[in-house]
PDB file of N, CA and C in Angstrom:
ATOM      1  N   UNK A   1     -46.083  16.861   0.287  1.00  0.00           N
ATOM      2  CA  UNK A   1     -44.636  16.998   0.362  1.00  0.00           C
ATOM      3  C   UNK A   1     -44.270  18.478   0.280  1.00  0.00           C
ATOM      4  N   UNK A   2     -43.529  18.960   1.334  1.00  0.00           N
ATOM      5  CA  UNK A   2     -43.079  20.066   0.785  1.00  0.00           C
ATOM      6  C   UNK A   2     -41.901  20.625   0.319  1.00  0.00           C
ATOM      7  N   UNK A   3     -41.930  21.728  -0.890  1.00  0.00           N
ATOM      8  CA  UNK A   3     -41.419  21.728  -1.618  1.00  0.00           C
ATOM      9  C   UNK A   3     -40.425  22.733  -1.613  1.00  0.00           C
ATOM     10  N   UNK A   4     -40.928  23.765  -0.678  1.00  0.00           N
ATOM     11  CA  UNK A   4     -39.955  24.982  -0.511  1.00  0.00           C
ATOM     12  C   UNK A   4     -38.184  24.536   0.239  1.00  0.00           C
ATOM     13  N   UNK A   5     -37.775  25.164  -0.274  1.00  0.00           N
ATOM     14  CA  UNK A   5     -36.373  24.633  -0.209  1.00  0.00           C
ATOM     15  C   UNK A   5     -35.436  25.966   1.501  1.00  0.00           C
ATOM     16  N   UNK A   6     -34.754  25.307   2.072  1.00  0.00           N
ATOM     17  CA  UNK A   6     -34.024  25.724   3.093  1.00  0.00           C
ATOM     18  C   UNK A   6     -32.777  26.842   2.449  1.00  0.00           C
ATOM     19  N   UNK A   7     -32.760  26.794   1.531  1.00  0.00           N
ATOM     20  CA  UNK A   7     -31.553  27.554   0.483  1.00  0.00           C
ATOM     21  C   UNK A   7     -31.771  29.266   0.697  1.00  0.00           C
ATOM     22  N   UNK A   8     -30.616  29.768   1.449  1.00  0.00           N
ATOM     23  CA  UNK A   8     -30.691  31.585   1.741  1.00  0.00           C
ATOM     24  C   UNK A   8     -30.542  32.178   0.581  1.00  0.00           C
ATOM     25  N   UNK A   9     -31.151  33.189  -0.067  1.00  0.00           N
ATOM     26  CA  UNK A   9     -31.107  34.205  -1.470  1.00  0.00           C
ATOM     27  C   UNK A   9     -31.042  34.980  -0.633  1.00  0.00           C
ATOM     28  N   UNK A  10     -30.997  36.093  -1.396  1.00  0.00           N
ATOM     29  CA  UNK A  10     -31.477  37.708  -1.649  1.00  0.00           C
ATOM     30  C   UNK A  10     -32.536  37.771  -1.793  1.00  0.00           C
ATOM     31  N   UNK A  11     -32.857  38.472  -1.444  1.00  0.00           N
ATOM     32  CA  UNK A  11     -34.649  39.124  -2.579  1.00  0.00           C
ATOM     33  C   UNK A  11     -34.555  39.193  -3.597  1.00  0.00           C
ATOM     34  N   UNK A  12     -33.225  40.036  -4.016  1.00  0.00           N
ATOM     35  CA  UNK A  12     -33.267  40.098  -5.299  1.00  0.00           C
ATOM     36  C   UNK A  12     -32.832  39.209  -6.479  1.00  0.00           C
ATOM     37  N   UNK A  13     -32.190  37.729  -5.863  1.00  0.00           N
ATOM     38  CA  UNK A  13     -32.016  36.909  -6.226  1.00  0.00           C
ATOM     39  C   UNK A  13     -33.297  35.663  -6.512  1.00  0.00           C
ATOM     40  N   UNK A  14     -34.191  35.866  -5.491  1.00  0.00           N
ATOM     41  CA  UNK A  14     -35.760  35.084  -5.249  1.00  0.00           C
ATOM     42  C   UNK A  14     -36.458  36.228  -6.819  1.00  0.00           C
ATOM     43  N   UNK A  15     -36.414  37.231  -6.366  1.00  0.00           N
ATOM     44  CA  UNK A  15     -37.438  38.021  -7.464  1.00  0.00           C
ATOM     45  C   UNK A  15     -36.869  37.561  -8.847  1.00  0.00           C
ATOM     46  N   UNK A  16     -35.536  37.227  -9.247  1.00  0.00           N
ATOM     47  CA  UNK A  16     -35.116  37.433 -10.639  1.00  0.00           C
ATOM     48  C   UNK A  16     -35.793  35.587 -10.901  1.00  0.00           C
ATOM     49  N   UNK A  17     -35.201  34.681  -9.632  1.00  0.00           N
ATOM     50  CA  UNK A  17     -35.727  33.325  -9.927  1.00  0.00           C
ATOM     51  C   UNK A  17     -37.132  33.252  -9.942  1.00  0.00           C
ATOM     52  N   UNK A  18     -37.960  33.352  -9.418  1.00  0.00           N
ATOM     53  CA  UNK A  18     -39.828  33.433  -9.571  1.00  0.00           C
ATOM     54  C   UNK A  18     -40.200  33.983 -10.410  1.00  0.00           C
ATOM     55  N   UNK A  19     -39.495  35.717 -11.044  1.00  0.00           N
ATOM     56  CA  UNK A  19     -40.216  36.547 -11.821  1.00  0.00           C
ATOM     57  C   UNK A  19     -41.204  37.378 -11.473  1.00  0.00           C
ATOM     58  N   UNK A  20     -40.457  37.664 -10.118  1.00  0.00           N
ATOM     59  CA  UNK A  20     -41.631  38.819  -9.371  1.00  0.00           C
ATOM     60  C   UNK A  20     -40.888  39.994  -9.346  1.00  0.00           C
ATOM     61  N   UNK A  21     -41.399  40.717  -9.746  1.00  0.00           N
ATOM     62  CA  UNK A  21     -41.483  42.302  -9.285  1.00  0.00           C
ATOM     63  C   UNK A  21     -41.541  43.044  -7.871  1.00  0.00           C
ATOM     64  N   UNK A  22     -40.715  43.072  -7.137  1.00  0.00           N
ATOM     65  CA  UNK A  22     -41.256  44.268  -5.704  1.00  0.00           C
ATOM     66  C   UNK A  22     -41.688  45.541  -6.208  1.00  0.00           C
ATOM     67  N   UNK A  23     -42.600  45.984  -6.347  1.00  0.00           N
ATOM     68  CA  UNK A  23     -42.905  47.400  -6.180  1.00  0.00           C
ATOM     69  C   UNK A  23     -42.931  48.437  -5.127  1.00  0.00           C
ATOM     70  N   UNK A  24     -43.161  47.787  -4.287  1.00  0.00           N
ATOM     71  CA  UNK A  24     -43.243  48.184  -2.906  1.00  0.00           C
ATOM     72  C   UNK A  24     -43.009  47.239  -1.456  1.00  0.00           C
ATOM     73  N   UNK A  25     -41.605  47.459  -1.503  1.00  0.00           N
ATOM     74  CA  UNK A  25     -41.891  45.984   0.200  1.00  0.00           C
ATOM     75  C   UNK A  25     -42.108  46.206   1.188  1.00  0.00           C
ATOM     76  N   UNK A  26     -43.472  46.397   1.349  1.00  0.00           N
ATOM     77  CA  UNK A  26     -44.303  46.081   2.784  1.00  0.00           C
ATOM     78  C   UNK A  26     -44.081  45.219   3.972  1.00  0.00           C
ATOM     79  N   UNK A  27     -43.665  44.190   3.034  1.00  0.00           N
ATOM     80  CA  UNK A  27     -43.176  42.954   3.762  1.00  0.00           C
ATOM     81  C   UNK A  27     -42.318  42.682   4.397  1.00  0.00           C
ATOM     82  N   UNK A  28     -41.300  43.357   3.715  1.00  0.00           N
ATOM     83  CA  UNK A  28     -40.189  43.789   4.812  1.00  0.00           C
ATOM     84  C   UNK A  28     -39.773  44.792   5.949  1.00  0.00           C
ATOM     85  N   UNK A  29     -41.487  45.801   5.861  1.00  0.00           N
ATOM     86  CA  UNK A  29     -41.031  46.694   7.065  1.00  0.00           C
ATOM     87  C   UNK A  29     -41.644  46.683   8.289  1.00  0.00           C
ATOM     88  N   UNK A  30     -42.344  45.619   8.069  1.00  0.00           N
ATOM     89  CA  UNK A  30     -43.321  45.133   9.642  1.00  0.00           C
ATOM     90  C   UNK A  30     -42.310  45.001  10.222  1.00  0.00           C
ATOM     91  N   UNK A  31     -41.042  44.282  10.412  1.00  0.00           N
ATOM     92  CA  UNK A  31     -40.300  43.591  11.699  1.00  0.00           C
ATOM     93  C   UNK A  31     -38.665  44.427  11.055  1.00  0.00           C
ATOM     94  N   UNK A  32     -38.487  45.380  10.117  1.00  0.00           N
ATOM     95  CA  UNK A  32     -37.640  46.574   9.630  1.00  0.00           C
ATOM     96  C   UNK A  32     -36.610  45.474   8.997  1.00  0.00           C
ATOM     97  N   UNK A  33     -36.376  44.131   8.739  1.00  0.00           N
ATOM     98  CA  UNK A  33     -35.679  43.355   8.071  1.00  0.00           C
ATOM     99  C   UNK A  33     -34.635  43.962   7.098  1.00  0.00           C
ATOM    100  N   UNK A  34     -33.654  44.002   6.711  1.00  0.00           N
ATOM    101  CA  UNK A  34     -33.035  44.400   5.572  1.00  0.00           C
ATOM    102  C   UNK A  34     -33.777  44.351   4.219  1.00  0.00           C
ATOM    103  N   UNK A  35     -33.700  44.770   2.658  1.00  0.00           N
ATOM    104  CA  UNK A  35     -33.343  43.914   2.417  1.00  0.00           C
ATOM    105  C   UNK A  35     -32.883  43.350   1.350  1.00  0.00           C
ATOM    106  N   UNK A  36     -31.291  43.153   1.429  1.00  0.00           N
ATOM    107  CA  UNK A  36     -30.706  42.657   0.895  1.00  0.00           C
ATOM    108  C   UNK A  36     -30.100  41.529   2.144  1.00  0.00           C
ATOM    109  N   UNK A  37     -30.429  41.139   3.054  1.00  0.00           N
ATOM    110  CA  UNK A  37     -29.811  40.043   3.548  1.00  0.00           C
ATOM    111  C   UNK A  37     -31.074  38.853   3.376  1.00  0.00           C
ATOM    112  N   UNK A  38     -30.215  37.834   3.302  1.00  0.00           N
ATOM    113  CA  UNK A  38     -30.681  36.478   2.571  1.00  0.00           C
ATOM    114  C   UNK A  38     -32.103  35.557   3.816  1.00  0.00           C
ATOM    115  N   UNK A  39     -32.565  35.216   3.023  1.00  0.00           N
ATOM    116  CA  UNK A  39     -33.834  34.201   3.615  1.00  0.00           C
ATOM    117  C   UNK A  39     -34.457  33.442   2.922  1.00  0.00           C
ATOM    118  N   UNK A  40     -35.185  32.704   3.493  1.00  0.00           N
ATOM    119  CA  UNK A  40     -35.502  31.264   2.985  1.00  0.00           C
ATOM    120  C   UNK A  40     -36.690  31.671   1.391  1.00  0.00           C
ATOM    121  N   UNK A  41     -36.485  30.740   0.728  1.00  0.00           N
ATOM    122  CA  UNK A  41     -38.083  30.861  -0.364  1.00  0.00           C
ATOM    123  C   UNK A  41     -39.239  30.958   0.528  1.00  0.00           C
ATOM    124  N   UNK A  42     -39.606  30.145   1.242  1.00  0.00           N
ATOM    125  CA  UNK A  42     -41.143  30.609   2.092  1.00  0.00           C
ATOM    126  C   UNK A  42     -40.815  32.019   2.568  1.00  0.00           C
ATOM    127  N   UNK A  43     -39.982  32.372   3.525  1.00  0.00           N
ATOM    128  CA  UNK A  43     -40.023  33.936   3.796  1.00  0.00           C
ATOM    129  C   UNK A  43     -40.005  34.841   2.798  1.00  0.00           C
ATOM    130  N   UNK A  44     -39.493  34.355   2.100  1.00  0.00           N
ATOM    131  CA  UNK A  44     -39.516  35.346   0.822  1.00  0.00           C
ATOM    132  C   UNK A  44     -40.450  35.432   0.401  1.00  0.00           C
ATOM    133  N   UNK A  45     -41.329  34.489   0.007  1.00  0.00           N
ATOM    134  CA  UNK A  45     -42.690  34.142  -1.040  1.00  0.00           C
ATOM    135  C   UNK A  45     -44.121  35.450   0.449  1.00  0.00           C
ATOM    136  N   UNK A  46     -43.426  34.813   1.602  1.00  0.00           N
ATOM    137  CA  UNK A  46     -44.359  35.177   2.874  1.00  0.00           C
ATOM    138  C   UNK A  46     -44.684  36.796   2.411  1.00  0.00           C
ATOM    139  N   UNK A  47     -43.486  37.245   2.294  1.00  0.00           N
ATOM    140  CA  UNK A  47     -42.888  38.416   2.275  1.00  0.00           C
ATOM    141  C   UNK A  47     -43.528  39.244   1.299  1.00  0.00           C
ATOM    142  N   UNK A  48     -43.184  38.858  -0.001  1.00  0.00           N
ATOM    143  CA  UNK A  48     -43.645  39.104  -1.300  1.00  0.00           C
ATOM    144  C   UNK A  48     -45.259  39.470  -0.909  1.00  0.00           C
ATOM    145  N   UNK A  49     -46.302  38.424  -0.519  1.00  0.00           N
ATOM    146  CA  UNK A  49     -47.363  38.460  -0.555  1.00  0.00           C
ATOM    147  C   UNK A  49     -47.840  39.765   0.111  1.00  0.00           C
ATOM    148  N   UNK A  50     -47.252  40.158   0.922  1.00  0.00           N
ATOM    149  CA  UNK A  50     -47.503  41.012   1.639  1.00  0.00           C
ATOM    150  C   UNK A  50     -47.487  42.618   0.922  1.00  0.00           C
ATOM    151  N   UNK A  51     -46.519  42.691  -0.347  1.00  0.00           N
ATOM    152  CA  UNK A  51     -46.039  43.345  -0.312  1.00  0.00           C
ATOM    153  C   UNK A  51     -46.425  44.082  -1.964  1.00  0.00           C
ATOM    154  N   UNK A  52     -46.374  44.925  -2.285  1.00  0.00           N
ATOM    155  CA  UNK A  52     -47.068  45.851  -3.856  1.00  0.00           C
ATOM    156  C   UNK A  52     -45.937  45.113  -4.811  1.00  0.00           C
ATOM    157  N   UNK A  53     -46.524  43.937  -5.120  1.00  0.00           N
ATOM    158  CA  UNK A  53     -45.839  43.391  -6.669  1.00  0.00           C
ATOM    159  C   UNK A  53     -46.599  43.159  -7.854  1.00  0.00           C
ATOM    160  N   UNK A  54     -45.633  42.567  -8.735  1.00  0.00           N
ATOM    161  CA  UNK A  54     -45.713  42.447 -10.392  1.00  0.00           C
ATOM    162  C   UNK A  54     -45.200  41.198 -10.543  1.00  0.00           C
ATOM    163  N   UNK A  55     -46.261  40.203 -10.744  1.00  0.00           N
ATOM    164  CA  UNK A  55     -45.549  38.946 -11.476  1.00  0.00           C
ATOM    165  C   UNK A  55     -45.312  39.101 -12.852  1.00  0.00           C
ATOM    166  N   UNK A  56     -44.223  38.369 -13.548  1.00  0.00           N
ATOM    167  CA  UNK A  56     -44.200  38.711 -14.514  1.00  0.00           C
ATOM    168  C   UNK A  56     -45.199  37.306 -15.256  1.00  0.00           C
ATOM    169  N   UNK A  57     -45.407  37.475 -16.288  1.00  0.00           N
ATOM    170  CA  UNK A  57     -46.253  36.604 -16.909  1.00  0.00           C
ATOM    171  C   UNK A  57     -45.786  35.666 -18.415  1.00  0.00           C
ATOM    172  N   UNK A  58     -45.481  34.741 -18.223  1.00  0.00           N
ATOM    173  CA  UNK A  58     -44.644  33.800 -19.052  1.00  0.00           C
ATOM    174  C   UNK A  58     -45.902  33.271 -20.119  1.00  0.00           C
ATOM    175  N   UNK A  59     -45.548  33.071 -20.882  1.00  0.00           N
ATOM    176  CA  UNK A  59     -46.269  32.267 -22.082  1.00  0.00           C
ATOM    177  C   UNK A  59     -45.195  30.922 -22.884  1.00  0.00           C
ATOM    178  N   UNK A  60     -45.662  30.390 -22.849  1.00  0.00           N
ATOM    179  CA  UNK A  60     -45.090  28.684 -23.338  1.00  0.00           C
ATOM    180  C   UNK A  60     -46.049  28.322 -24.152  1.00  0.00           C
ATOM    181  N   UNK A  61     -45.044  27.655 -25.346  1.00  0.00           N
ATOM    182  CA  UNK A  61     -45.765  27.339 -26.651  1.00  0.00           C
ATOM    183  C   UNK A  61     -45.342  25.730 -26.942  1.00  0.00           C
TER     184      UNK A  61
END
């Protein structure tokens, strides 16, 4: 089933919800994308991968 959702963010709205860090977006300058204009969670996640980040790292007790 998949799970990624059709819903447009920001980047910087995807990074604050996941807890990723951009350090560097790579990902966004292959095809020169904005970016602050909105795209899907898979493009985003696509994106991200591509690109010099920092997950942040959660601990649950």
């Amino acid at each position: 089933m998949d799970t990624m959702t059709t819903t447009l963010k920001t980047p910087t709205e995807w990074c604050t919800e996941k807890s990723i860090h951009i350090l560097d977006p790579d990902g966004w300058r292959y095809d020169n994308k904005p970016w602050d204009e909105p795209l899907t969670e898979d493009d985003f996640l696509h994106r991200a991968g591509m690109s010099t980040s920092n997950m942040a790292h959660t601990l649950h007790s």
